[in-house]
Protein backbone atom coordinates (compact mmCIF):
# COMPACT_ATOMS: atom_id res chain seq x y z
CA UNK A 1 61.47 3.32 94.06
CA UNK A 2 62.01 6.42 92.94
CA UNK A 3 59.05 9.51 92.65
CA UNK A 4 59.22 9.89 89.31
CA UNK A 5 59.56 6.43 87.45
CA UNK A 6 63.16 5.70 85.63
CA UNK A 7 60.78 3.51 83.32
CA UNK A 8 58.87 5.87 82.65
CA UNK A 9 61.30 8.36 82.15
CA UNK A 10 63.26 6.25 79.14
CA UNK A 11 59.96 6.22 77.67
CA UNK A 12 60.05 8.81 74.36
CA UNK A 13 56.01 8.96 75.25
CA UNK A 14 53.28 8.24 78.00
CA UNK A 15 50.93 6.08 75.47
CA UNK A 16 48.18 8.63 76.30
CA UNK A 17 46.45 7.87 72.85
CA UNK A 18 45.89 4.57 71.70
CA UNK A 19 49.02 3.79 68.95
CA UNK A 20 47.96 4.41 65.52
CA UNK A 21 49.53 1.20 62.83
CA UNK A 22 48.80 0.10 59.37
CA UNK A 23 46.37 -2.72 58.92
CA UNK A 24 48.81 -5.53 58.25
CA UNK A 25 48.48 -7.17 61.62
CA UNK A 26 48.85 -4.16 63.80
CA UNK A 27 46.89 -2.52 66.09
CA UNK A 28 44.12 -0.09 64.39
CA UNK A 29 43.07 2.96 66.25
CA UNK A 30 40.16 2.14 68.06
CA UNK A 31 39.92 -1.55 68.72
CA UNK A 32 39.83 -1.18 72.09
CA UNK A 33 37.33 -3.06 75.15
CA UNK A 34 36.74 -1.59 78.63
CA UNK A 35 39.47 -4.28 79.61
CA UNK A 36 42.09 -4.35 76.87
CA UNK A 37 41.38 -0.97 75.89
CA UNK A 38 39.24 -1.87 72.67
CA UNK A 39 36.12 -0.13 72.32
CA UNK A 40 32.80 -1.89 71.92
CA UNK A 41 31.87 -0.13 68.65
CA UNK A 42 34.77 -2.99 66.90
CA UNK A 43 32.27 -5.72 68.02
CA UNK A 44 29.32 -4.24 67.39
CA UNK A 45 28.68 -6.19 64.31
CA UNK A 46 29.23 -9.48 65.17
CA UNK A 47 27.18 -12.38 65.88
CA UNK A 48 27.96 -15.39 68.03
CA UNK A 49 29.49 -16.93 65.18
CA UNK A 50 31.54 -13.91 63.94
CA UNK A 51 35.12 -13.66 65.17
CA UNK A 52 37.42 -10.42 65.10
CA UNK A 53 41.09 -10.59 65.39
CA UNK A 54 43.08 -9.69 68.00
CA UNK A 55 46.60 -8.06 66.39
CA UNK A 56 48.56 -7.27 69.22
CA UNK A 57 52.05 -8.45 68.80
CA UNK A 58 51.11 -9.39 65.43
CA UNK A 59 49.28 -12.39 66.31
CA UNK A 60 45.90 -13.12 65.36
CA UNK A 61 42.97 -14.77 67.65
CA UNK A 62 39.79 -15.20 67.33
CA UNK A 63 37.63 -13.50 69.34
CA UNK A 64 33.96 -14.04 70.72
CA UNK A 65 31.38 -11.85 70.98
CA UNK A 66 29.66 -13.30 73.99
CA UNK A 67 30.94 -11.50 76.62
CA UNK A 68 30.93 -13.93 79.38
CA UNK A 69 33.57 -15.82 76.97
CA UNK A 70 35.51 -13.36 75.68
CA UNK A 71 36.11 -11.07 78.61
CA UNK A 72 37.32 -14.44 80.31
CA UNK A 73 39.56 -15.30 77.61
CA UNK A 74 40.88 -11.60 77.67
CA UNK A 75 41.35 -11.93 81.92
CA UNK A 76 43.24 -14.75 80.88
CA UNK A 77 45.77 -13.56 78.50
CA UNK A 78 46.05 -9.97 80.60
CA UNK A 79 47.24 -12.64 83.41
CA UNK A 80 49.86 -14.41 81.19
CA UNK A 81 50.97 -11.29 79.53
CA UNK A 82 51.72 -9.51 83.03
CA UNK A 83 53.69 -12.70 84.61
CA UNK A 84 55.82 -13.59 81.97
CA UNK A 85 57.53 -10.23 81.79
CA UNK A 86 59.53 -10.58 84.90
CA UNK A 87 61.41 -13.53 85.88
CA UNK A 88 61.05 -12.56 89.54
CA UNK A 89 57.06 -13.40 89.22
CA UNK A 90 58.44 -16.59 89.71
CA UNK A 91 58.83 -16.26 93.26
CA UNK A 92 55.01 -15.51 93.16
CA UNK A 93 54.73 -19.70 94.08
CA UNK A 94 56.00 -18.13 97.67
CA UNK A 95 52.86 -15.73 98.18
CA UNK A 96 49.92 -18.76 99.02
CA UNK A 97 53.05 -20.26 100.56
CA UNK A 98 53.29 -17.72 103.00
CA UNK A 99 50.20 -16.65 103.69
CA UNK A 100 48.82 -20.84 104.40
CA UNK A 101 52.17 -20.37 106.75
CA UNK A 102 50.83 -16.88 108.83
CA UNK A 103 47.16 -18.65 108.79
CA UNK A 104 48.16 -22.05 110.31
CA UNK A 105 50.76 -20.48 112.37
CA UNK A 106 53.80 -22.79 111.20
CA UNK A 107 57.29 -22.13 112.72
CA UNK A 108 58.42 -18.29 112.69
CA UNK A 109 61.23 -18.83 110.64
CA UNK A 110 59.15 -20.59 108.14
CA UNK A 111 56.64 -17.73 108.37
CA UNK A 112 59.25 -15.22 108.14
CA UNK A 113 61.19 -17.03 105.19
CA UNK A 114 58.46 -17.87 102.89
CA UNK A 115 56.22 -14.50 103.51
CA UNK A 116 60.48 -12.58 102.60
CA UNK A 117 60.42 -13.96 99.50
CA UNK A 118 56.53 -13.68 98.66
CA UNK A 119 56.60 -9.83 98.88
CA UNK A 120 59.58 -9.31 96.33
CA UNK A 121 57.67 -10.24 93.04
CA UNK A 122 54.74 -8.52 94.47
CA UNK A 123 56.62 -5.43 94.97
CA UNK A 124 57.75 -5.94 91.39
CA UNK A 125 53.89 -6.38 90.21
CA UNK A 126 53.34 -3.21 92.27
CA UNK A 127 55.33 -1.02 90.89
CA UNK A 128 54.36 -2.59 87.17
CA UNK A 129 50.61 -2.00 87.48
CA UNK A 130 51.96 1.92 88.90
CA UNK A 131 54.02 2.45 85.95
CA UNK A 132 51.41 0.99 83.41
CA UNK A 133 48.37 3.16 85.08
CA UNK A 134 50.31 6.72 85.78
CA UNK A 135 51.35 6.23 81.71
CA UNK A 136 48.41 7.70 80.32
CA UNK A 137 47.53 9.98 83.32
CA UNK A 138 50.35 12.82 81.54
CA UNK A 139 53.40 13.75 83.35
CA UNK A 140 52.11 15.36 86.14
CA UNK A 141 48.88 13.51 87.63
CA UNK A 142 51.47 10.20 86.68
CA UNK A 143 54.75 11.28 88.72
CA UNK A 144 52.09 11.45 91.57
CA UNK A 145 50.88 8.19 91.15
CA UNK A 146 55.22 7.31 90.90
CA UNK A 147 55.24 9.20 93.90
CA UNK A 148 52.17 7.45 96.15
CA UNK A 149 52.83 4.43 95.47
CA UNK A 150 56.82 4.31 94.63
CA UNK A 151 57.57 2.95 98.17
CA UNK A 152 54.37 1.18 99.06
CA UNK A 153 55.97 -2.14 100.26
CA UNK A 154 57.71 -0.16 102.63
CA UNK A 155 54.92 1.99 103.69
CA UNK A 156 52.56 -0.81 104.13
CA UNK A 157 55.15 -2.44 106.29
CA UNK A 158 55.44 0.03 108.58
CA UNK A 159 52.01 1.04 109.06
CA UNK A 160 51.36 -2.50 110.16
CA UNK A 161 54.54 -2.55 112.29
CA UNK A 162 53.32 0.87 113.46
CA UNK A 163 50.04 -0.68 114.54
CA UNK A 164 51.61 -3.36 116.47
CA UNK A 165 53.80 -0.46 118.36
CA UNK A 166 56.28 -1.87 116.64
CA UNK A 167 58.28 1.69 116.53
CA UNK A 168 61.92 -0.08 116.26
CA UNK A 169 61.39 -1.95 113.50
CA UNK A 170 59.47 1.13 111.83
CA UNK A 171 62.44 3.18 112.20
CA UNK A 172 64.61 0.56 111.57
CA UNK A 173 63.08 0.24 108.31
CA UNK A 174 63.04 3.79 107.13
CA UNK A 175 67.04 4.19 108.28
CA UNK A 176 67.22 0.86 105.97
CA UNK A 177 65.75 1.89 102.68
CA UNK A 178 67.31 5.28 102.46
CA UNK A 179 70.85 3.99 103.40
CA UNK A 180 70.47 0.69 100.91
CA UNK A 181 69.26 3.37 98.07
CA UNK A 182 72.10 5.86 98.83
CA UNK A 183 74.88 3.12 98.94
CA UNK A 184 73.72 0.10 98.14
CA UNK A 185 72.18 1.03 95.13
CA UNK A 186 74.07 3.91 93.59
CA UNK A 187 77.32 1.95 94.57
CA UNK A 188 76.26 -0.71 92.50
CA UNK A 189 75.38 1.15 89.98
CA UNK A 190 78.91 3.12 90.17
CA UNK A 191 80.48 -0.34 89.83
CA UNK A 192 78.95 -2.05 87.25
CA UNK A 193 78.38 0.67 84.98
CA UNK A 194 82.32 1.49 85.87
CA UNK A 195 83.08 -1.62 84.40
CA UNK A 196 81.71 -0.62 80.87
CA UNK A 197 82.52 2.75 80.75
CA UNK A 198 86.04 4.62 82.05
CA UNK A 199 83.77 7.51 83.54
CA UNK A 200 80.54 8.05 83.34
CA UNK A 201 77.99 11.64 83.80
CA UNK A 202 75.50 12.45 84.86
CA UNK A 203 73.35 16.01 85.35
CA UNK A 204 75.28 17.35 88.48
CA UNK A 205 72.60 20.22 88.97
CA UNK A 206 70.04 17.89 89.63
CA UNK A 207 72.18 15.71 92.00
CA UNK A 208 73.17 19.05 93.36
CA UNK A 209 69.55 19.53 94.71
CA UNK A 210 68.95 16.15 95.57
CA UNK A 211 72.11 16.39 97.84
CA UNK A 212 70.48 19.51 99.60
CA UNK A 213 67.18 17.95 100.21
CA UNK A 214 69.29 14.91 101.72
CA UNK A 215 70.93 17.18 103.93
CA UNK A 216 67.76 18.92 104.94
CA UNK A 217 66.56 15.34 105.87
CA UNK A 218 70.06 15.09 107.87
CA UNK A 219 68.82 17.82 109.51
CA UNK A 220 65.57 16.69 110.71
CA UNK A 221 66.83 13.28 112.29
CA UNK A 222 70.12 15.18 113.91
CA UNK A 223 67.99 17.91 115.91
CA UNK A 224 65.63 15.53 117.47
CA UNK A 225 68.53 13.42 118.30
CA UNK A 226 70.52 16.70 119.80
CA UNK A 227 67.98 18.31 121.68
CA UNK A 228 66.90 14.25 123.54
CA UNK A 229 70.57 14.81 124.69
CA UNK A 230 70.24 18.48 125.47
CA UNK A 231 67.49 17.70 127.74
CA UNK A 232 68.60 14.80 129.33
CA UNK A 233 69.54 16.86 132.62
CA UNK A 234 66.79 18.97 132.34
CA UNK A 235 62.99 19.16 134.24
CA UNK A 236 61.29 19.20 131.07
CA UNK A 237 59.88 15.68 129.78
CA UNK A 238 62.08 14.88 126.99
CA UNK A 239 59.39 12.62 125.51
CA UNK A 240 56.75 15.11 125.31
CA UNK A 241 59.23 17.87 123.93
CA UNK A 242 60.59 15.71 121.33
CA UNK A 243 57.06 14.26 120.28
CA UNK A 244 56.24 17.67 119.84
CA UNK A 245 59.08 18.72 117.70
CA UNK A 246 58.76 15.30 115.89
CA UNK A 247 54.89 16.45 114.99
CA UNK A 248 56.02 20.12 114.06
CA UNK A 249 58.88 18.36 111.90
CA UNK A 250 56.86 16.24 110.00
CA UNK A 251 54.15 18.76 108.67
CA UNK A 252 57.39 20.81 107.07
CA UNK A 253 58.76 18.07 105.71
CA UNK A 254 55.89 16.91 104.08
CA UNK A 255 55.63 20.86 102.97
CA UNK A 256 59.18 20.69 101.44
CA UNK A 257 57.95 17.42 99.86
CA UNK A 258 55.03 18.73 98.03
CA UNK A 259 57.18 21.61 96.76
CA UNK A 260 59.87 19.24 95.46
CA UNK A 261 57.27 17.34 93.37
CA UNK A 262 56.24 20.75 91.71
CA UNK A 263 59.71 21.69 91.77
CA UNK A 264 60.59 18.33 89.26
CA UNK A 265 57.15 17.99 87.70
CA UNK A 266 56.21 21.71 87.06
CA UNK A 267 58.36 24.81 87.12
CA UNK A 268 61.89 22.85 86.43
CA UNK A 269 60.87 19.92 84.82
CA UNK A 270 63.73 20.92 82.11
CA UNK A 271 66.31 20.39 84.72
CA UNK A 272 65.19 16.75 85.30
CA UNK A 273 65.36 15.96 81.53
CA UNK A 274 67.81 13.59 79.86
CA UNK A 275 70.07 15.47 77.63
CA UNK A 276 72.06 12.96 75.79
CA UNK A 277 75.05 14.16 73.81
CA UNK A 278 74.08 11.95 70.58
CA UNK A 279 69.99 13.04 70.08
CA UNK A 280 69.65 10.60 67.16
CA UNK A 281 71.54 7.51 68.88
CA UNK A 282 69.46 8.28 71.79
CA UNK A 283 66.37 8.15 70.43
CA UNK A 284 67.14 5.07 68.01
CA UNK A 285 68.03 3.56 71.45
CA UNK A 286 64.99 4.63 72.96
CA UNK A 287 62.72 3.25 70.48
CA UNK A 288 64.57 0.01 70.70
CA UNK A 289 63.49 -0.47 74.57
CA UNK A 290 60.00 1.30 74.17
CA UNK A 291 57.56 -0.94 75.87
CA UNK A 292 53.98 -1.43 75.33
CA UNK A 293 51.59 -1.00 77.50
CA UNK A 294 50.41 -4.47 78.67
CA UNK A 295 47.55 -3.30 80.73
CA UNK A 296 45.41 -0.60 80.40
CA UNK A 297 43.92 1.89 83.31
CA UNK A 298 41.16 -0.56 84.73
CA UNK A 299 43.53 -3.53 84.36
CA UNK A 300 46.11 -1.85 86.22
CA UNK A 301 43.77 -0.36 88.70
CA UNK A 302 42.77 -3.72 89.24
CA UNK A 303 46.09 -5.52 89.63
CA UNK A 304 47.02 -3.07 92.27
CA UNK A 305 44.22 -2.78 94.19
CA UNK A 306 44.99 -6.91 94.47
CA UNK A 307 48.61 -6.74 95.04
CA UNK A 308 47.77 -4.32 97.50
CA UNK A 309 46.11 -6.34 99.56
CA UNK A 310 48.40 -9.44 98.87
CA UNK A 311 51.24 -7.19 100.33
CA UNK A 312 49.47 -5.96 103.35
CA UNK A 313 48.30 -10.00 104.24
CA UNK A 314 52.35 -10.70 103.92
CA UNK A 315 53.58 -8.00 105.56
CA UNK A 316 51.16 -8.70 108.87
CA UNK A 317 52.72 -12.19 108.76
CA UNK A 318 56.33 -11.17 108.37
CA UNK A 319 55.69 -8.48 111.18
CA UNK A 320 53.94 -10.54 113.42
CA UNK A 321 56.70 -13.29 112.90
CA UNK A 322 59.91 -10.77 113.91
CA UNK A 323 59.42 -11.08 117.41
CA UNK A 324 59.95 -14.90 117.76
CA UNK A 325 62.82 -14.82 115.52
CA UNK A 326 64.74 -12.22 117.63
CA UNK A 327 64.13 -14.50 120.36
CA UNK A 328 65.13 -17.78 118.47
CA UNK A 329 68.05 -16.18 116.58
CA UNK A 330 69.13 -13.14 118.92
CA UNK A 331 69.31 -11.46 115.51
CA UNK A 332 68.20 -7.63 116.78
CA UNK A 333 64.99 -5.19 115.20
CA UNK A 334 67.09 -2.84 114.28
CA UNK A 335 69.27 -4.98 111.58
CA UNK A 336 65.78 -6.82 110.44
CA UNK A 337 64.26 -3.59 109.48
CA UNK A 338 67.27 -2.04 108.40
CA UNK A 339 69.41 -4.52 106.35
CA UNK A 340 66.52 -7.28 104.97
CA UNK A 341 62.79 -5.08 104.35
CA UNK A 342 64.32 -3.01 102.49
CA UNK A 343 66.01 -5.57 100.40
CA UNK A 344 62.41 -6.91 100.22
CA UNK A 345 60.61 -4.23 99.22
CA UNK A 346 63.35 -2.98 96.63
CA UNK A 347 64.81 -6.02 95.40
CA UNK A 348 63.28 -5.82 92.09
CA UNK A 349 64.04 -1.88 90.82
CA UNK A 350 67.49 -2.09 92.81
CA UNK A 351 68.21 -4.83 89.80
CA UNK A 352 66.30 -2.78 86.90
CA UNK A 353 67.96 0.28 88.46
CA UNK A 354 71.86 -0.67 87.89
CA UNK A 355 70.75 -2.36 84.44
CA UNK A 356 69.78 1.21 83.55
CA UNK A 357 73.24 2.13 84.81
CA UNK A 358 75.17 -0.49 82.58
CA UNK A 359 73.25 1.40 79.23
CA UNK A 360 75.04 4.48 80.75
CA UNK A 361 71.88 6.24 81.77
CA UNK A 362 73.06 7.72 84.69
CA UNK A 363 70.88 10.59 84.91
CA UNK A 364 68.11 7.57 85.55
CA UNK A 365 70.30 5.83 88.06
CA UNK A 366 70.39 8.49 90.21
CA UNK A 367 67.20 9.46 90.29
CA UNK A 368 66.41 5.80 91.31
CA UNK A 369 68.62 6.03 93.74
CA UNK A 370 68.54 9.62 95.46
CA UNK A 371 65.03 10.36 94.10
CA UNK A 372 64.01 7.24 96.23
CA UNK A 373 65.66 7.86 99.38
CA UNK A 374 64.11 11.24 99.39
CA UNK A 375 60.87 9.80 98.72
CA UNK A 376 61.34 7.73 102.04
CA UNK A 377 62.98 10.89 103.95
CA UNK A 378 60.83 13.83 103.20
CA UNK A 379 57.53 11.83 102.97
CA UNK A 380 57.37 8.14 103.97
CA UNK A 381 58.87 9.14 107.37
CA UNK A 382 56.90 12.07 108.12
CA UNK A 383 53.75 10.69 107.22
CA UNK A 384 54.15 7.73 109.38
CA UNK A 385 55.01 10.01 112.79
CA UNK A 386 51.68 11.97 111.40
CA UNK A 387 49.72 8.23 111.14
CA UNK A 388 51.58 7.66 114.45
CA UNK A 389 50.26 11.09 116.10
CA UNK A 390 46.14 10.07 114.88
CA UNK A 391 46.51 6.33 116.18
CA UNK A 392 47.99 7.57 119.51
CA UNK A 393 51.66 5.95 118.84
CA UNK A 394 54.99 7.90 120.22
CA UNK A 395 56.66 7.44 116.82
CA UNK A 396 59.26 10.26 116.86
CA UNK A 397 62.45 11.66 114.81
CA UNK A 398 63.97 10.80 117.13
CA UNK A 399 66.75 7.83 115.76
CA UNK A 400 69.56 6.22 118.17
CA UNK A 401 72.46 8.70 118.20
CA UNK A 402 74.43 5.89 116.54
CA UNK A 403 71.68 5.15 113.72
CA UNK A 404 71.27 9.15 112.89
CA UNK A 405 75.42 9.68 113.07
CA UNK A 406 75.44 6.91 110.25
CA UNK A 407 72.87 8.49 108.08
CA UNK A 408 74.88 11.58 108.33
CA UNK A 409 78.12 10.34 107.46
CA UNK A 410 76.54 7.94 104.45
CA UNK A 411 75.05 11.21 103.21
CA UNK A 412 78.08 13.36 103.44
CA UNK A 413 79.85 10.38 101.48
CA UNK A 414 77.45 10.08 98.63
CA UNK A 415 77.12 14.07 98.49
CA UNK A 416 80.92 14.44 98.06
CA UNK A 417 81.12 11.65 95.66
CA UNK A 418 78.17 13.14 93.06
CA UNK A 419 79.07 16.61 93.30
CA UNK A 420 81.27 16.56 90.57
CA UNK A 421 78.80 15.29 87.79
CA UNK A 422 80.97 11.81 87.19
CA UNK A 423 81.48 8.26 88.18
CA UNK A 424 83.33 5.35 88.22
CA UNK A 425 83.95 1.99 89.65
CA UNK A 426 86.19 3.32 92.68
CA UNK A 427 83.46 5.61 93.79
CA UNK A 428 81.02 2.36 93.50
CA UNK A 429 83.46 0.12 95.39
CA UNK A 430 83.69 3.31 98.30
CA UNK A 431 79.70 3.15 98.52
CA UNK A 432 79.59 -0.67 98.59
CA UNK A 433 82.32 -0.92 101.26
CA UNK A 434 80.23 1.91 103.23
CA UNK A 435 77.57 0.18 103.07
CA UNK A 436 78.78 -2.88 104.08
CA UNK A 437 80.71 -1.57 107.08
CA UNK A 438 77.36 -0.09 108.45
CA UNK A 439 75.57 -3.31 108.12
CA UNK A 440 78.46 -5.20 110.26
CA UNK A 441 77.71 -2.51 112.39
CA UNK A 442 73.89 -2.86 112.52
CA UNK A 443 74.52 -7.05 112.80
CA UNK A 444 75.84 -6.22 116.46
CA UNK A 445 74.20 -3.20 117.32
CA UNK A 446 71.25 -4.24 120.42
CA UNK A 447 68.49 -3.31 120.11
CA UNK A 448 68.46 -2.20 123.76
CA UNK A 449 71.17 0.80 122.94
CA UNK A 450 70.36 4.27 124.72
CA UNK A 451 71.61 7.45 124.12
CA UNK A 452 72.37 7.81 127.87
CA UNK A 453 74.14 8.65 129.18
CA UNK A 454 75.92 8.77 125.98
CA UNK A 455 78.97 10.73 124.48
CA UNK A 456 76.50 13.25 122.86
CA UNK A 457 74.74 13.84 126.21
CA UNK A 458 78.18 14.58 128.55
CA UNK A 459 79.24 16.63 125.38
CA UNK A 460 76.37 18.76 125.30
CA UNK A 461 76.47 19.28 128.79
């Protein structure tokens, strides 16, 4: 999920104001309620017998006044309306599924399986009810709501993990979202949209910075990882050093974070603006997939404050249910967190994401892709050693020499292969296979891997 929303983005405007349409069956300015957005003043004529119509999508329903029946009816319809426009809500049969397995305490597989597959149409309705409330908050105030809430799945994940000292699994998880966004991801989105078009573009000056910030996070996972080795014959305790640089880390990532989102929202927004070739195509084509808004700001506050909480309840159960599958299956922490949450928690934009791709809007792709894995790097991460500093947890920078090599080398691949402003299928394909060659590698990596005394350590020293 990226910080600023690629919906959002294709969007022409951020429905701030209420659409204005002639009176042949279309909305009217105005005819809003607290719920739907209508205001009062429409109904303020009507007795219990009187009916107004309701017009949007050019249907027409009558309407009571009574207000125990009509808002109701209107709960009703906001329900239906918000389901049906995803045929991943489907899978929402799996949340009471999953959480009658945590609360009973059937067999951890069963637990982990069912409570899986309940949390990827509520990530979906997550990031919905984000999009639909940060739409008439303006650019700004909305890219921060993009931005809080773009990876909450994972962040609610790990904070749970984190509170069960569940620190492999946290990092794990965090490797695993930034490496499935960087390859995963943009490799599909290479490939399939390679398949349509010979070569595709995309704004290189944008990717350009997003490489850089990438590299900065690099940075910050390398140097915690160098200096463990560094100090590995040393008097000094390593853990205390490291915790300490980990801490110190943190607050300037979370620095460089904040400046990035003024960076993209503020002073350069122009750089981060689609500049299609064809203005007039583009915008015909951007009218065509315009979406209404289906929910308005106290509707969509609601649904997430819900889904919310629906997440957290699934993610304690999958959590809690890791441990006796590692020690049924002998599958490790390390490829849990990093190859299947993130698959959970991004299962639904990964899809939207290369469909963008396939309508050769790159410029979108990419920030899906990148924009997301910074998200997790430069804030997710950081935040969560902070969270882990206030509830007395050692939750550090410091990755597995192994697990920070690979996020070095994936980003040195992806930042070689977007520097140039253009894609195509081979450059998918290279991602892909990356990708898959790092989670063969994750599949048999143990959990109980050291860094000592390690080829870093006798090369330091």
């Amino acid at each position: 999920m990226s910080s600023v929303s690629f919906r959002t983005q294709v969007r022409s405007h951020t429905f701030s104001h209420t659409r204005s349409m002639s009176g042949n069956g279309s909305l009217r300015s105005g005819e809003r309620t607290a719920l739907l957005g209508r205001s009062r003043s429409s109904y303020s004529g009507l007795t219990a017998h009187e009916h107004d119509e309701d017009t949007q999508g050019g249907h027409h329903h009558p309407k009571d006044s009574r207000i125990w029946i009509r808002w109701p009816q209107e709960l009703v319809r906001l329900t239906w309306s918000t389901l049906v426009r995803d045929y991943v809500n489907v899978l929402l049969v799996f949340v009471p599924l999953g959480i009658v397995a945590g609360a009973l305490h059937w067999d951890s597989t069963a637990i982990f399986i069912l409570n899986f597959f309940a949390i990827v149409p509520l990530a979906s309705l997550l990031s919905f009810a984000t999009e639909e409330l940060a739409a008439v908050m303006g650019q700004a105030l909305g890219g921060l709501m993009n931005a809080t809430f773009g990876n909450a799945v994972e962040l609610i994940v790990s904070i749970i993990a984190l509170r069960g000292n569940q620190i492999r699994v946290v990092q794990a998880s965090m490797l695993g979202s930034i490496l499935s966004n960087i390859l995963l991801v943009l490799g599909c989105c290479f490939f399939v949209g390679g398949l349509r078009y010979p070569e595709q573009t995309f704004n290189s000056t944008v990717a350009s910075t997003m490489s850089s910030l990438m590299a900065v996070a690099s940075a910050s996972l390398i140097i915690p990882a160098t200096l463990y080795a560094a100090l590995s014959g040393s008097s000094a305790s390593r853990e205390d050093n490291i915790l300490f640089l980990s801490h110190g880390t943190s607050i300037i990532l979370l620095i460089i974070y904040v400046m990035y989102l003024y960076f993209q929202l503020r002073s350069h927004a122009e750089l981060f603006e689609e500049t299609p070739s064809n203005a007039a195509e583009e915008g015909a084509a951007e009218a065509e997939e315009e979406e209404e808004r289906v929910l308005t700001p106290l509707a969509a506050t609601v649904v997430l404050i819900v889904v919310t909480v629906l997440v957290a309840v699934c993610a304690d159960y999958l959590v809690g249910s890791i441990d006796p599958i590692v020690a049924k299956t002998g599958i490790s922490k390390t490829f849990i967190g990093l190859v299947l949450i993130p698959i959970v928690g991004n299962a639904a934009e990964h899809v939207t994401a290369v469909v963008v791709a396939y309508k050769d809007k790159m410029d979108l792709a990419i920030g899906v892709a990148i924009g997301s894995s910074l998200q997790i790097a430069l804030f997710v991460t950081p935040f969560l050693v902070i969270l882990g500093w206030i509830m007395k947890v050692d939750m550090t920078l410091r990755f597995e020499v192994f697990e920070t090599v690979a996020f070095f080398i994936s980003g040195l691949v992806v930042t070689l292969l977007i520097q140039d402003g253009k894609s195509n299928y081979l450059e998918g394909g290279m991602c892909l296979g990356m990708y898959i060659i790092l989670a063969l590698a994750f599949f048999v990596y143990p959990d109980d891997a050291s860094n000592a005394p390690g080829i870093l350590a006798r090369l330091i020293n």
